[in-house]
N, C-alpha and C. Protein backbone atom coordinates (compact mmCIF):
# COMPACT_ATOMS: atom_id res chain seq x y z
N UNK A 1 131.76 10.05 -53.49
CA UNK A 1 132.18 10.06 -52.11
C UNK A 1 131.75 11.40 -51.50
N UNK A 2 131.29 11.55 -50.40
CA UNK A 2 130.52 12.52 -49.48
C UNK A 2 132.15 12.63 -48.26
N UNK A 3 132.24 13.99 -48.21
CA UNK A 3 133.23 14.24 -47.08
C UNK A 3 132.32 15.22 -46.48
N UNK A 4 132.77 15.90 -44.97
CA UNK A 4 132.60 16.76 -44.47
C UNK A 4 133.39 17.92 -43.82
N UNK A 5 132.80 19.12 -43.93
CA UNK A 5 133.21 20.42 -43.33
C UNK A 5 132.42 21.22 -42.20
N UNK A 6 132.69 20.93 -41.02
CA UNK A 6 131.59 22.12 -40.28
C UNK A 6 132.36 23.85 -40.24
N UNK A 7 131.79 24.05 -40.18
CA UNK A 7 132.59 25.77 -40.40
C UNK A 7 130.90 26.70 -40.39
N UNK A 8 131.42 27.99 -39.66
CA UNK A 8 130.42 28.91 -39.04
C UNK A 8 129.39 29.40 -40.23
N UNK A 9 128.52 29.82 -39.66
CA UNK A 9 127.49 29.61 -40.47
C UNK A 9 127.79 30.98 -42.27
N UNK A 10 128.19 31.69 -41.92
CA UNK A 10 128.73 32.61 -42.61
C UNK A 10 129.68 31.78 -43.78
N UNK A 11 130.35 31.50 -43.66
CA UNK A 11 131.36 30.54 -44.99
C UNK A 11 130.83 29.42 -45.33
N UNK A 12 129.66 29.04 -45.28
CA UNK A 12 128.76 27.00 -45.36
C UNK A 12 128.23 27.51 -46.73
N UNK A 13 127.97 28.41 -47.57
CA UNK A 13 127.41 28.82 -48.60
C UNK A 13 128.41 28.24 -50.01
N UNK A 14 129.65 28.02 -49.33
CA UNK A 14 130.92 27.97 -50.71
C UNK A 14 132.08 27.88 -49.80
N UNK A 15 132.78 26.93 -50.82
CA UNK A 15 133.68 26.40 -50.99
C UNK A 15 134.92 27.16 -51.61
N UNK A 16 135.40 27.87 -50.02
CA UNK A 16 136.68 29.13 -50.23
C UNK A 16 137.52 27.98 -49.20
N UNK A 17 138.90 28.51 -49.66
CA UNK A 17 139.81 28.29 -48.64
C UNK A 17 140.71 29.72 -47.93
N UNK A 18 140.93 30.16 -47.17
CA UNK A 18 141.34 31.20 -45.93
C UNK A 18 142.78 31.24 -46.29
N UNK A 19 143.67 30.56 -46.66
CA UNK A 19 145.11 30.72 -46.97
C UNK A 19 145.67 30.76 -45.96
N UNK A 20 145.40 30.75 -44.59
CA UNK A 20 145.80 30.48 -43.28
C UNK A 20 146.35 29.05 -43.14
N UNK A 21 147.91 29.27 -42.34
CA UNK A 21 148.75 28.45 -42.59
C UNK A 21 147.92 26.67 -41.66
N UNK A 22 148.42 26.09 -42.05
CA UNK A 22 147.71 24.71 -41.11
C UNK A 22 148.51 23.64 -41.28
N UNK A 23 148.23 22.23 -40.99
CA UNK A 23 149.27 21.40 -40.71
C UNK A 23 149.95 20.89 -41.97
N UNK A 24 149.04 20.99 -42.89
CA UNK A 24 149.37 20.58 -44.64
C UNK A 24 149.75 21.52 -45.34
N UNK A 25 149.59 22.45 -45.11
CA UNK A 25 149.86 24.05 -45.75
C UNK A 25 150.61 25.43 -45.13
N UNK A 26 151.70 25.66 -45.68
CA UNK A 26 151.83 26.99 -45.35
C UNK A 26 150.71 28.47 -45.61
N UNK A 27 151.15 29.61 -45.22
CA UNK A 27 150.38 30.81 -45.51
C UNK A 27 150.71 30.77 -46.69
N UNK A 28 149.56 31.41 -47.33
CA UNK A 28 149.40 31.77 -48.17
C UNK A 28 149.02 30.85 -49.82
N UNK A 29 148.92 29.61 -48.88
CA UNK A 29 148.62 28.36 -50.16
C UNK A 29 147.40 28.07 -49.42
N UNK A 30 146.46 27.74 -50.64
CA UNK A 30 144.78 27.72 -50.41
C UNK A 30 144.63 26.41 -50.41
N UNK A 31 143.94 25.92 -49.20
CA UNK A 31 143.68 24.49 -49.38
C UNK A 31 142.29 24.59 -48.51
N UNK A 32 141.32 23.34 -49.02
CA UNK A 32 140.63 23.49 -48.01
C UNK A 32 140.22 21.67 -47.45
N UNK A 33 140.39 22.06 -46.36
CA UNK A 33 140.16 21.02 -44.99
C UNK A 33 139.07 20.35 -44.93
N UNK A 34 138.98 18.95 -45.16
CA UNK A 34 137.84 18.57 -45.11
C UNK A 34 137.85 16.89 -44.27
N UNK A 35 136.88 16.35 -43.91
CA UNK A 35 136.94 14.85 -43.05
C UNK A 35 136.39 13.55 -43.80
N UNK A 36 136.46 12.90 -43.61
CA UNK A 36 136.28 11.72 -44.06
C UNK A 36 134.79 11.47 -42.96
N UNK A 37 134.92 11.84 -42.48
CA UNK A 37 133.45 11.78 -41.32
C UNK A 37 132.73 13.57 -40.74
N UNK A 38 131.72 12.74 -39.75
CA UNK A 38 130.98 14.43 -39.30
C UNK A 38 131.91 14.30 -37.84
N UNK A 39 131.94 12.91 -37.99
CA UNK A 39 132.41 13.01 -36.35
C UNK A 39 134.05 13.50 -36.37
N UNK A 40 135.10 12.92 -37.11
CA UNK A 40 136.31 13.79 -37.57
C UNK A 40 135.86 15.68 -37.39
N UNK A 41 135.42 15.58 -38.14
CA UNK A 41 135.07 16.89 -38.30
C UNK A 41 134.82 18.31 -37.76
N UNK A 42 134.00 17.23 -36.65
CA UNK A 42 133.65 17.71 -35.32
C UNK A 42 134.86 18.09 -34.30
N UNK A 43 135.66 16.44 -34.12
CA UNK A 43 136.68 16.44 -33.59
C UNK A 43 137.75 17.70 -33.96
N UNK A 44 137.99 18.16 -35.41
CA UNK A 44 138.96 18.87 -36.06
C UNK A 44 138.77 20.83 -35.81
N UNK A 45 137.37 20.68 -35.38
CA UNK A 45 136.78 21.93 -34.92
C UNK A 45 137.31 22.11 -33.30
N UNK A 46 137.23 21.16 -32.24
CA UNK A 46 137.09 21.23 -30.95
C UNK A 46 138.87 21.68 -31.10
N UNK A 47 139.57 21.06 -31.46
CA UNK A 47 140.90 20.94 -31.68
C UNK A 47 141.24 22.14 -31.92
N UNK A 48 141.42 22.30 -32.98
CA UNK A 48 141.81 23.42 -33.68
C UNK A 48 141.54 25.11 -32.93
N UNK A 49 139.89 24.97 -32.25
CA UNK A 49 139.46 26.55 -31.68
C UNK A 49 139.98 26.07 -30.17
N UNK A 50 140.31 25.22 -29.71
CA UNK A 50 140.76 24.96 -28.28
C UNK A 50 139.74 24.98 -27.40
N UNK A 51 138.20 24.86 -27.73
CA UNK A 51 137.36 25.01 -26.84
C UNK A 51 136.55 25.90 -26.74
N UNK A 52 137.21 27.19 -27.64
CA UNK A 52 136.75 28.55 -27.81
C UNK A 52 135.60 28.83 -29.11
N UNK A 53 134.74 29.64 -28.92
CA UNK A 53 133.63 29.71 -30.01
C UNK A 53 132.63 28.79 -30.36
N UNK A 54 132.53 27.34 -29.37
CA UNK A 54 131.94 26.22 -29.99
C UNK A 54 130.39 26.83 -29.89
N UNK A 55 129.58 28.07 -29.49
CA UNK A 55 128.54 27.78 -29.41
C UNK A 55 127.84 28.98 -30.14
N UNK A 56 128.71 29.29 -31.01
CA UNK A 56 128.58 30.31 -32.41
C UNK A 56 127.51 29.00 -33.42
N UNK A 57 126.88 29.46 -34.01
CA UNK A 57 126.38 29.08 -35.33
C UNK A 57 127.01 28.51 -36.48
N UNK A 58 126.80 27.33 -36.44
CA UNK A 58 128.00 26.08 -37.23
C UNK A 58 126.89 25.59 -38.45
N UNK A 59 127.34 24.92 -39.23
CA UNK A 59 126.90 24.13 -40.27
C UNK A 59 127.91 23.14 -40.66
N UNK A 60 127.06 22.17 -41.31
CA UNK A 60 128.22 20.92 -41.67
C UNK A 60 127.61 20.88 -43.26
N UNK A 61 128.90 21.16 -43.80
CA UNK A 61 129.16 21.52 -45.65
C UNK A 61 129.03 19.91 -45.62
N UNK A 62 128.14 19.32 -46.63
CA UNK A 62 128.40 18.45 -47.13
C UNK A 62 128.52 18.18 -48.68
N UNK A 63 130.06 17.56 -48.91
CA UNK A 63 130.91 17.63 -49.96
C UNK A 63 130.65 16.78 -50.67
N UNK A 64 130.27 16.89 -51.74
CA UNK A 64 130.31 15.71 -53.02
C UNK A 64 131.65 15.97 -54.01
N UNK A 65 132.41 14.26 -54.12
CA UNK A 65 133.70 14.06 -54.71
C UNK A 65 132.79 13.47 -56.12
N UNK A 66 133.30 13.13 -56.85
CA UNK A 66 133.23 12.57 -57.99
C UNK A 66 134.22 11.10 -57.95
N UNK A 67 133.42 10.18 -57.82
CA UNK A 67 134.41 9.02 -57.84
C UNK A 67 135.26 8.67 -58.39
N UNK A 68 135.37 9.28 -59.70
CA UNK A 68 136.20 9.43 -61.18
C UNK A 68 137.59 9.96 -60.96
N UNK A 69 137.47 10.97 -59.67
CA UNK A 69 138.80 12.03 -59.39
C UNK A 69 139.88 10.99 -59.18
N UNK A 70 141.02 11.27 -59.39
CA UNK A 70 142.15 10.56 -58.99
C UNK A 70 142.44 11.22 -57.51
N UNK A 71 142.72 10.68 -56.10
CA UNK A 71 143.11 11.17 -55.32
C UNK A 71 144.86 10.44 -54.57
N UNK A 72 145.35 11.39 -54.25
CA UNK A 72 146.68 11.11 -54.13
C UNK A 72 146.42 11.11 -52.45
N UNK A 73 147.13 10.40 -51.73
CA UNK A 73 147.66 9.80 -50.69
C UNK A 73 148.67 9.69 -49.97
N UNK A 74 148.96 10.37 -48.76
CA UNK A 74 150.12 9.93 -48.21
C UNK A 74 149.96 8.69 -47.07
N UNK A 75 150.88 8.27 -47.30
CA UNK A 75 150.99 6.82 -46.65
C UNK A 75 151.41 7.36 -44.98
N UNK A 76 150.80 6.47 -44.38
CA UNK A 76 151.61 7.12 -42.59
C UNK A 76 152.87 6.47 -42.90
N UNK A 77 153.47 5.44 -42.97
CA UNK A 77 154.77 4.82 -42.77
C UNK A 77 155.48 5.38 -44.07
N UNK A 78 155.03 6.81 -44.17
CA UNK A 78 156.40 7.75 -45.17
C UNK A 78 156.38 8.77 -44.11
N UNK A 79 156.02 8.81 -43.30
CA UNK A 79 156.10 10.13 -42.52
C UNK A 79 157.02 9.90 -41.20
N UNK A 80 157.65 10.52 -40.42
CA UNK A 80 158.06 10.50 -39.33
C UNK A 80 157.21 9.99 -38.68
N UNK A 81 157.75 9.33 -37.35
CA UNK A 81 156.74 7.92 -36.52
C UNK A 81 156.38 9.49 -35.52
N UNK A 82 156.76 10.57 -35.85
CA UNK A 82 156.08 11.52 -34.54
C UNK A 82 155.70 12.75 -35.51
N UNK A 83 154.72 12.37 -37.07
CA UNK A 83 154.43 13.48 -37.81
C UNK A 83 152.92 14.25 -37.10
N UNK A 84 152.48 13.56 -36.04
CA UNK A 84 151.31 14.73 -35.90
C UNK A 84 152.16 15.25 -34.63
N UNK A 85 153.03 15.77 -34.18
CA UNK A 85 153.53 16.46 -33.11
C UNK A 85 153.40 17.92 -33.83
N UNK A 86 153.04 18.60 -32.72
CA UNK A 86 153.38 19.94 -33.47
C UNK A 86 154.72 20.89 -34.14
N UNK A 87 155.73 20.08 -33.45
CA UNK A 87 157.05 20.11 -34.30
C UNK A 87 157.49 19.75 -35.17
N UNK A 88 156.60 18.74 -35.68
CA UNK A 88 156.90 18.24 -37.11
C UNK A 88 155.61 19.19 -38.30
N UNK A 89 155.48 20.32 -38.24
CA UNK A 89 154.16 21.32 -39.05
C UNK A 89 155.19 21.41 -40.37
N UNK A 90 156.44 21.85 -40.00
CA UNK A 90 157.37 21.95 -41.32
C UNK A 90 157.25 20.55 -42.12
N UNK A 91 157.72 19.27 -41.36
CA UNK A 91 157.73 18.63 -42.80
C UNK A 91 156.26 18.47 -43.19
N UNK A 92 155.22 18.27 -42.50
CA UNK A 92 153.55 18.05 -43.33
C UNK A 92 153.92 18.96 -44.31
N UNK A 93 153.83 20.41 -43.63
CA UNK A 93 153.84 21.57 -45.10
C UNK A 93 154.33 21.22 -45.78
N UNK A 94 156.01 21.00 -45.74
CA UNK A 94 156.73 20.75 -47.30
C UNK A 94 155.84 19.79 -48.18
N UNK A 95 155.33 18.48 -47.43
CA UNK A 95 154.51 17.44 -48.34
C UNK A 95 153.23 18.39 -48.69
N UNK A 96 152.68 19.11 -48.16
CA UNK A 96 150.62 19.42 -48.65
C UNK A 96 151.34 20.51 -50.01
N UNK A 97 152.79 21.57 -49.50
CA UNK A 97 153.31 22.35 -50.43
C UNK A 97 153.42 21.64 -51.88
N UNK A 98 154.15 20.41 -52.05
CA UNK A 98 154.48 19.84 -53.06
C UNK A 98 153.24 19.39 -53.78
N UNK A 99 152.06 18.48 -53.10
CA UNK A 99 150.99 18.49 -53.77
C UNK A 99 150.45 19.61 -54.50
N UNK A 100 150.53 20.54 -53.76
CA UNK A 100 149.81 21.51 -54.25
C UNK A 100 150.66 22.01 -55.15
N UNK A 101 152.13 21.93 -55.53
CA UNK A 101 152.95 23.17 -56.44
C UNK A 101 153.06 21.92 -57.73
N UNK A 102 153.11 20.55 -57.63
CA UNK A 102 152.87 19.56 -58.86
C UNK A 102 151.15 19.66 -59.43
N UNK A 103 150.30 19.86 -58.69
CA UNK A 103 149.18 20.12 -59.52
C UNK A 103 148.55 18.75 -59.86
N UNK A 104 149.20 17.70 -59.74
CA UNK A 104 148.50 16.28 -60.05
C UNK A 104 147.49 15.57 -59.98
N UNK A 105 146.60 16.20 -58.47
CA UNK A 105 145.50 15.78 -58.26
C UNK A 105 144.73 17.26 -57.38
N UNK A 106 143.18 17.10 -57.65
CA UNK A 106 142.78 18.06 -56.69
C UNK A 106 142.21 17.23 -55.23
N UNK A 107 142.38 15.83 -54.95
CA UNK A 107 142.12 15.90 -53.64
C UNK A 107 143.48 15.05 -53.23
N UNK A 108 143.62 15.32 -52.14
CA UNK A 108 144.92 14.57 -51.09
C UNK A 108 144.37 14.16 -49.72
N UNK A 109 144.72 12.84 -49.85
CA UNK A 109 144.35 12.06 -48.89
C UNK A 109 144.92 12.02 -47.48
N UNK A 110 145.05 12.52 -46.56
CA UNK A 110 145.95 12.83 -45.22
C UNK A 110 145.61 11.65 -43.57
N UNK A 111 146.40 11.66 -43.37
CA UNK A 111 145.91 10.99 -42.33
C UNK A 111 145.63 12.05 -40.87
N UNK A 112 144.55 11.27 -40.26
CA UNK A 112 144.21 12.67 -39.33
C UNK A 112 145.14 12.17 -38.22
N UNK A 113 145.60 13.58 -37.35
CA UNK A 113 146.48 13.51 -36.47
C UNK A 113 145.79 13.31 -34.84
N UNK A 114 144.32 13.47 -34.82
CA UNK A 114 144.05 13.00 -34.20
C UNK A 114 143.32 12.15 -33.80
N UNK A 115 142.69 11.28 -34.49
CA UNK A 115 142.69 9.71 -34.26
C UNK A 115 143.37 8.39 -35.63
N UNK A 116 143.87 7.76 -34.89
CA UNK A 116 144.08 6.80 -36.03
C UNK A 116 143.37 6.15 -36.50
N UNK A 117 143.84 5.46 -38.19
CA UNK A 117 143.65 5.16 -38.70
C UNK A 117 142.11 6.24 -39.37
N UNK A 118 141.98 7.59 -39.49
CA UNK A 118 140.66 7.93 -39.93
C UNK A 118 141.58 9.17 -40.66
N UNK A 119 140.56 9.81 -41.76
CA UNK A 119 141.63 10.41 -42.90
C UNK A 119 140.89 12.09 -43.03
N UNK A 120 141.60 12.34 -43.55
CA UNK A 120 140.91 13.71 -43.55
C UNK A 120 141.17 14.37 -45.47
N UNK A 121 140.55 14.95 -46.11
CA UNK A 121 140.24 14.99 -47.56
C UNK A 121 141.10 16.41 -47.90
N UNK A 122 141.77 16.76 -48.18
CA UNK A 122 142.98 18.36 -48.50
C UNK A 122 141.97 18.58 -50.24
N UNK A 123 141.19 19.87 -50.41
CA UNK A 123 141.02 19.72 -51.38
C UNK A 123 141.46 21.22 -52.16
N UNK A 124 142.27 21.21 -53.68
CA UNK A 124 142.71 22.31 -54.08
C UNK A 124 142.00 23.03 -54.69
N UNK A 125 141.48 24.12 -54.54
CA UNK A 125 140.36 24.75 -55.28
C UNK A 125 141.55 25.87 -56.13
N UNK A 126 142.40 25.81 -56.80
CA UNK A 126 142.63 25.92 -58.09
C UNK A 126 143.29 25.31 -59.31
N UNK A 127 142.98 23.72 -58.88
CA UNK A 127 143.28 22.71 -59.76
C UNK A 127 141.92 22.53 -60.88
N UNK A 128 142.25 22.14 -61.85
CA UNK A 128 141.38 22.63 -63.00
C UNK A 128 140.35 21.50 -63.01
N UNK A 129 140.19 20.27 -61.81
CA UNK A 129 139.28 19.63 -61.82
C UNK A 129 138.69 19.98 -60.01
N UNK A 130 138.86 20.72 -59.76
CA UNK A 130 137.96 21.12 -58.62
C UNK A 130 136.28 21.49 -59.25
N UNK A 131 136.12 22.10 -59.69
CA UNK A 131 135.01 22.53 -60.46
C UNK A 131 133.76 21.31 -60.64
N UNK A 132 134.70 20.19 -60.32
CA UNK A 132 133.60 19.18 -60.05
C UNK A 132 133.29 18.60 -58.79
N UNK A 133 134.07 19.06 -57.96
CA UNK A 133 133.67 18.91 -56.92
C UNK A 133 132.88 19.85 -56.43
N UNK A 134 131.72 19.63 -55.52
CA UNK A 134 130.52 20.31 -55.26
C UNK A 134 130.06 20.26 -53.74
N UNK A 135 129.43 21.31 -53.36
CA UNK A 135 128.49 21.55 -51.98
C UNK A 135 127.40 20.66 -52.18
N UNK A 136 126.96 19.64 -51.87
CA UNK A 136 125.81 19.54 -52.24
C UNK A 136 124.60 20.03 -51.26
N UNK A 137 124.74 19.61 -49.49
CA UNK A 137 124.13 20.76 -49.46
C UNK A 137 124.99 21.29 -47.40
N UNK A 138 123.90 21.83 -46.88
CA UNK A 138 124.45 21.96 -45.69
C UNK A 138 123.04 21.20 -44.64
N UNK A 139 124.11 21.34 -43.49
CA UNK A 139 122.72 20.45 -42.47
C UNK A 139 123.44 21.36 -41.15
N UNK A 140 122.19 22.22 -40.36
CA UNK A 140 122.29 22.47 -39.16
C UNK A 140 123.68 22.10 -38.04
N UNK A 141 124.44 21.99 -37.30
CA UNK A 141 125.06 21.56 -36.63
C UNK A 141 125.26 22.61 -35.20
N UNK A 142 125.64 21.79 -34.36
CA UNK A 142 125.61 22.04 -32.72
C UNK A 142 126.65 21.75 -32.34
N UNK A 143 127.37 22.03 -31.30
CA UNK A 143 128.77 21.76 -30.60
C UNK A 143 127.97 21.12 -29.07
N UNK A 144 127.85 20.05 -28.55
CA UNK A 144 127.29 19.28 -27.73
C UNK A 144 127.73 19.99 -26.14
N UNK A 145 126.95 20.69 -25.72
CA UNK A 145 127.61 21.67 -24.72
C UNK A 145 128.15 21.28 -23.54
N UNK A 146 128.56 19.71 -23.37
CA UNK A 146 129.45 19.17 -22.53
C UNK A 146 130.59 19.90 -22.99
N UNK A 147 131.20 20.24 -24.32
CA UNK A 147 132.60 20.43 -24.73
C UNK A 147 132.43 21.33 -24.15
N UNK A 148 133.82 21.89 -23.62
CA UNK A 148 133.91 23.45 -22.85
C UNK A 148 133.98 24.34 -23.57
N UNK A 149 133.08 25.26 -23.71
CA UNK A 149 133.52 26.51 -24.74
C UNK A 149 134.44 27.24 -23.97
């Protein structure tokens, strides 16, 4: 399975995570963010910088899974019917926290908060089967300059 990451051209070399807190994670727990699509991906960039920086120098990491991995899943109908609000960041964390402090799997399956039904890939880079998961490579990317920087 192929996921994606766009991220500035400076970090597209490897597969670090920032420890910066986010909707699955508190500070200081390393996870790294990844899409089930380029177009997610895209979307998860515009979002996240608010419009700001889109016309910096991007790349889109493309991720090779190993089909073999076990990946764990949260179901939407376990979550609060209003879990992508930004008031609900505490309970996501407690759930991306627990994945990550049981150790069971290195990828987690999330649902994206901003469109339905499309998923987004949580992957742990110090679970002892990350190591097979891989960059395979990167491809150019652009922020379509309709979006407002």
């Amino acid at each position: 399975m192929f996921v994606y990451r766009i991220t500035k051209v400076a970090y597209a070399d490897r597969l670090v995570a920032s420890g910066g807190a986010a909707r699955w994670n508190e500070r200081g727990q390393f996870v790294i963010y990844t899409a089930a699509t380029r177009a997610l991906a895209c979307l998860e960039n515009v979002v996240h910088r608010s419009g700001e920086g889109l016309l910096e120098n991007f790349r889109v990491m493309v991720i090779e899974i190993p089909d073999e991995l076990p990946i764990d899943a949260i179901a939407i109908d376990t979550l609060p019917t209003d879990w992508f609000d930004f008031g609900q960041y505490d309970t996501c964390q407690q759930i991306g926290g627990e994945w990550l402090r049981t150790g069971q799997s290195v990828i987690l399956k999330v649902p994206s908060a901003i469109i339905s039904n499309e998923y987004n890939y949580l992957l742990n880079p110090i679970h002892h089967d990350f190591s097979r998961i891989t960059l395979h490579h990167t491809e150019p990317f652009a922020f379509d300059p309709r979006i407002k920087d």
